[in-house]
Protein backbone atom coordinates (compact mmCIF):
# COMPACT_ATOMS: atom_id res chain seq x y z
CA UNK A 1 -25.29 -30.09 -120.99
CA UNK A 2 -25.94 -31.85 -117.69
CA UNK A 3 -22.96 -30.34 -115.74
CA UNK A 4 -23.62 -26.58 -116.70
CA UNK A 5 -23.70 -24.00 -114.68
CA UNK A 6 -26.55 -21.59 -114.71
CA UNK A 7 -27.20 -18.58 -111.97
CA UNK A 8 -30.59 -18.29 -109.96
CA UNK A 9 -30.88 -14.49 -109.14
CA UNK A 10 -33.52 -13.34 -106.22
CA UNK A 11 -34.90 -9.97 -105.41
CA UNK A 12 -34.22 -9.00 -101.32
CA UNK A 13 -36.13 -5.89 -100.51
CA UNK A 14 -35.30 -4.14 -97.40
CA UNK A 15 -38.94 -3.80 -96.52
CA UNK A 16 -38.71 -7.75 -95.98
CA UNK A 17 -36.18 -7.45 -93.49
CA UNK A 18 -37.27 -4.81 -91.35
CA UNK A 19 -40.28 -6.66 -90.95
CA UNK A 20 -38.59 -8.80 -88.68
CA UNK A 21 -40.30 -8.36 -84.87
CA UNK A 22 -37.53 -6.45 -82.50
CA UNK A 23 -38.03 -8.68 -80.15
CA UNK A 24 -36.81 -11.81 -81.87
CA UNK A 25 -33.61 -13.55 -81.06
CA UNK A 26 -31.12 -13.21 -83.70
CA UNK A 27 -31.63 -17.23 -83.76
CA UNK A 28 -34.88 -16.40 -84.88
CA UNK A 29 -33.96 -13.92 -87.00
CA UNK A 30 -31.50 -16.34 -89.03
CA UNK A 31 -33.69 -19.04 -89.31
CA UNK A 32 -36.36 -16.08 -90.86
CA UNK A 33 -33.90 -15.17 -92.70
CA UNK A 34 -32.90 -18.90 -93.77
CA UNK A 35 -36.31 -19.52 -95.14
CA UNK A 36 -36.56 -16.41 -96.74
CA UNK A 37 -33.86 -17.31 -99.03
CA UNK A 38 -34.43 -20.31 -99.33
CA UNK A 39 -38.50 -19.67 -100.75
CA UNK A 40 -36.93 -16.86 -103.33
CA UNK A 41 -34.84 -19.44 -104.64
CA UNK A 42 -32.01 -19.55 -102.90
CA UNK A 43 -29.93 -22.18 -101.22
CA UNK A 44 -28.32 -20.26 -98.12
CA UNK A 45 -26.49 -23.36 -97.43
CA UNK A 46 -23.74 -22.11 -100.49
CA UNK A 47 -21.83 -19.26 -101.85
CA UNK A 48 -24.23 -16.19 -103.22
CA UNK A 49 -23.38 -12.71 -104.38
CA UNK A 50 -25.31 -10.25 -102.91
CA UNK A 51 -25.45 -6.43 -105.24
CA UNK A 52 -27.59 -3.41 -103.36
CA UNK A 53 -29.84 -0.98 -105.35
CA UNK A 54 -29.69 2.26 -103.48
CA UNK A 55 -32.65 3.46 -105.33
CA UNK A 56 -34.49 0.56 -105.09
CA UNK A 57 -34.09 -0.29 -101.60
CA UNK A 58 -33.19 -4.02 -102.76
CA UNK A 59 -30.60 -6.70 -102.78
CA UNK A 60 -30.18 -8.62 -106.17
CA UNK A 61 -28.90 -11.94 -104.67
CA UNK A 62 -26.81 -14.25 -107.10
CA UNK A 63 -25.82 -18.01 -106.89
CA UNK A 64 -24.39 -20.34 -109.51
CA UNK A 65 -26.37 -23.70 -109.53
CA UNK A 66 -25.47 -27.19 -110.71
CA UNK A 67 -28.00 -28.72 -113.11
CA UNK A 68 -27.97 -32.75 -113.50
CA UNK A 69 -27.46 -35.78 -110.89
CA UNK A 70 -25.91 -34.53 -108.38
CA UNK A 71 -27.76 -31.54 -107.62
CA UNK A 72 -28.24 -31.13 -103.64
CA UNK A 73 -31.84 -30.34 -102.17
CA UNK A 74 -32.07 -27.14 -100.11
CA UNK A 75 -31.29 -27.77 -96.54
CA UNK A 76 -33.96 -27.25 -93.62
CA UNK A 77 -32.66 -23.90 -91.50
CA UNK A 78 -30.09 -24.66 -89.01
CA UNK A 79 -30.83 -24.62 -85.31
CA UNK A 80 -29.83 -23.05 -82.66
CA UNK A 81 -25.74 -20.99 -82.82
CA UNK A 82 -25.53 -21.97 -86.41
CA UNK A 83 -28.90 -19.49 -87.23
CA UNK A 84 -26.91 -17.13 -85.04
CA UNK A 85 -23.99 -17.25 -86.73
CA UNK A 86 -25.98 -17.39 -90.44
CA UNK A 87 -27.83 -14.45 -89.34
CA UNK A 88 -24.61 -12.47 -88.27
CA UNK A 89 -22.70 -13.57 -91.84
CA UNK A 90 -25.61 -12.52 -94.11
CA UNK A 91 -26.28 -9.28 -91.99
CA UNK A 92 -22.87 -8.27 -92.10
CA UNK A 93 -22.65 -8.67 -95.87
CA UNK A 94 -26.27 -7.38 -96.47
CA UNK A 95 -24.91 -3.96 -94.42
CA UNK A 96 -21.77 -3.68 -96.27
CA UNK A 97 -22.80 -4.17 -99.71
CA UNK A 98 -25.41 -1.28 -98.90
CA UNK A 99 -22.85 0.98 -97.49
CA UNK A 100 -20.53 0.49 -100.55
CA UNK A 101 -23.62 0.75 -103.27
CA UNK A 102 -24.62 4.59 -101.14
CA UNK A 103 -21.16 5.64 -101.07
CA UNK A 104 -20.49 4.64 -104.80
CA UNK A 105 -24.06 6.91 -105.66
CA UNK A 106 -22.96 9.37 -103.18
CA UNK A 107 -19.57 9.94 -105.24
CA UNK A 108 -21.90 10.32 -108.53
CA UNK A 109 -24.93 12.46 -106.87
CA UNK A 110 -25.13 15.96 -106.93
CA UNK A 111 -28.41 15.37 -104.27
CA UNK A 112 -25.59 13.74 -102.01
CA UNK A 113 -22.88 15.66 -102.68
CA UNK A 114 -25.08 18.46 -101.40
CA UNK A 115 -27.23 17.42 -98.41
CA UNK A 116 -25.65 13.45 -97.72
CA UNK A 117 -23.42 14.94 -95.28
CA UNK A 118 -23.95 17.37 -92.34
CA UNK A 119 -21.86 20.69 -93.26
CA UNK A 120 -19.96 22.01 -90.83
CA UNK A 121 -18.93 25.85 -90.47
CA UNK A 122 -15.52 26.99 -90.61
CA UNK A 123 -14.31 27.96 -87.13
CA UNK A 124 -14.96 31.99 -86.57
CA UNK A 125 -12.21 34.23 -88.02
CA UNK A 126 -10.56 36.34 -84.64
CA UNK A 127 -9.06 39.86 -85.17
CA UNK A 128 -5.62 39.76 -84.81
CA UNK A 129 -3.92 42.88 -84.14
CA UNK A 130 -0.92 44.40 -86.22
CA UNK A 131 1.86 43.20 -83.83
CA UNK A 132 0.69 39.99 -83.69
CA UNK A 133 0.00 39.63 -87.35
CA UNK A 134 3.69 40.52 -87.53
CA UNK A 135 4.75 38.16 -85.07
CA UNK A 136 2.93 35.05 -86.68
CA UNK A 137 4.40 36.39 -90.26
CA UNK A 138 8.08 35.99 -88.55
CA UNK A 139 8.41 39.84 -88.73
CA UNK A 140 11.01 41.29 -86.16
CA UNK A 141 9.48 40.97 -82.56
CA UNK A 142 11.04 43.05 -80.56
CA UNK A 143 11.33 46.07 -82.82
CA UNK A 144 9.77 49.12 -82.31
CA UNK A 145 7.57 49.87 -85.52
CA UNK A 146 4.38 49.15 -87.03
CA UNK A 147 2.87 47.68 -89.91
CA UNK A 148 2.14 49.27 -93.31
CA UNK A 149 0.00 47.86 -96.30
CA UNK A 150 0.52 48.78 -99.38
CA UNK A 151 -1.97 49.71 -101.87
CA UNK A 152 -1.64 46.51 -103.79
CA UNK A 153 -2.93 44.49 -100.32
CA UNK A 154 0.45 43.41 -99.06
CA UNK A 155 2.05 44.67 -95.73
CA UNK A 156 5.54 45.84 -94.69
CA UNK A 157 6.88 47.06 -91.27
CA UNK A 158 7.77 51.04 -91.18
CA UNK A 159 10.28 51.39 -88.35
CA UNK A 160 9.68 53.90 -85.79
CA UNK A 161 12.40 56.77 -85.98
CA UNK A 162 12.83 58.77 -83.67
């Protein structure tokens, strides 16, 4: 059929985008990133899906294309704010489909589950003494007596008699 649609899927590894020079402009960094695209394949002029492989280290990039007569060329990459802005769009996405994809194999890891996050130890347990265990257990406060446990582990307060 001449009007079908059919996908066009690319391969983004993150080793192609840290490549990028730190001391490019993020113009130059969306026009980079423009023609990247655009020789996998892609037209980053219209709607793609991007899908991270945490275990890859890669983006699977996919866009539905129009086979027949009116199928558009790939545009040139855009100058100046528009790069800027591409750049910031694709980034954006890029980082947030990665951070969903690690927390989705973070919730299915026992590696991550184990040593993803920094642990943090419980504050340090302080000694209370009787009376104020007795206090903070809504015992009577300004009774003379003191506390008791029993030989099953739980306490009671023995009044003083005198």
């Amino acid at each position: 059929m001449l009007n079908e649609l059919s996908r066009r899927m690319a391969r983004l590894e993150r080793r192609e985008l840290t490549e990028v020079p730190s001391h490019w402009s993020k113009e130059e960094r969306g026009r980079y990133l423009w023609r990247l695209l655009r020789n996998k394949g892609v037209d980053p002029g219209r709607l793609f899906t991007a899908e991270y492989f945490p275990y890859r280290r890669c983006w699977l990039l996919t866009q539905e294309i129009e086979h027949g007569p009116q199928q558009r060329s790939i545009a040139p990459a855009p100058p100046g704010k528009a790069s800027l802005l591409f750049y910031t769009q694709v980034s954006t996405e890029l980082r947030r489909t990665a951070l969903a994809a690690f927390a989705a194999a973070a919730a299915r890891s026992a590696h991550f589950a184990r040593f993803g996050c920094k642990y943090q130890l419980p504050p340090k347990p302080q000694e209370t003494t009787a009376p104020e265990l007795a206090r903070l257990l809504g015992g009577p406060s300004g009774q003379a007596g003191h506390i008791r446990f029993t030989s099953e582990g739980g306490w009671r307060i023995a009044r003083l008699e005198g």
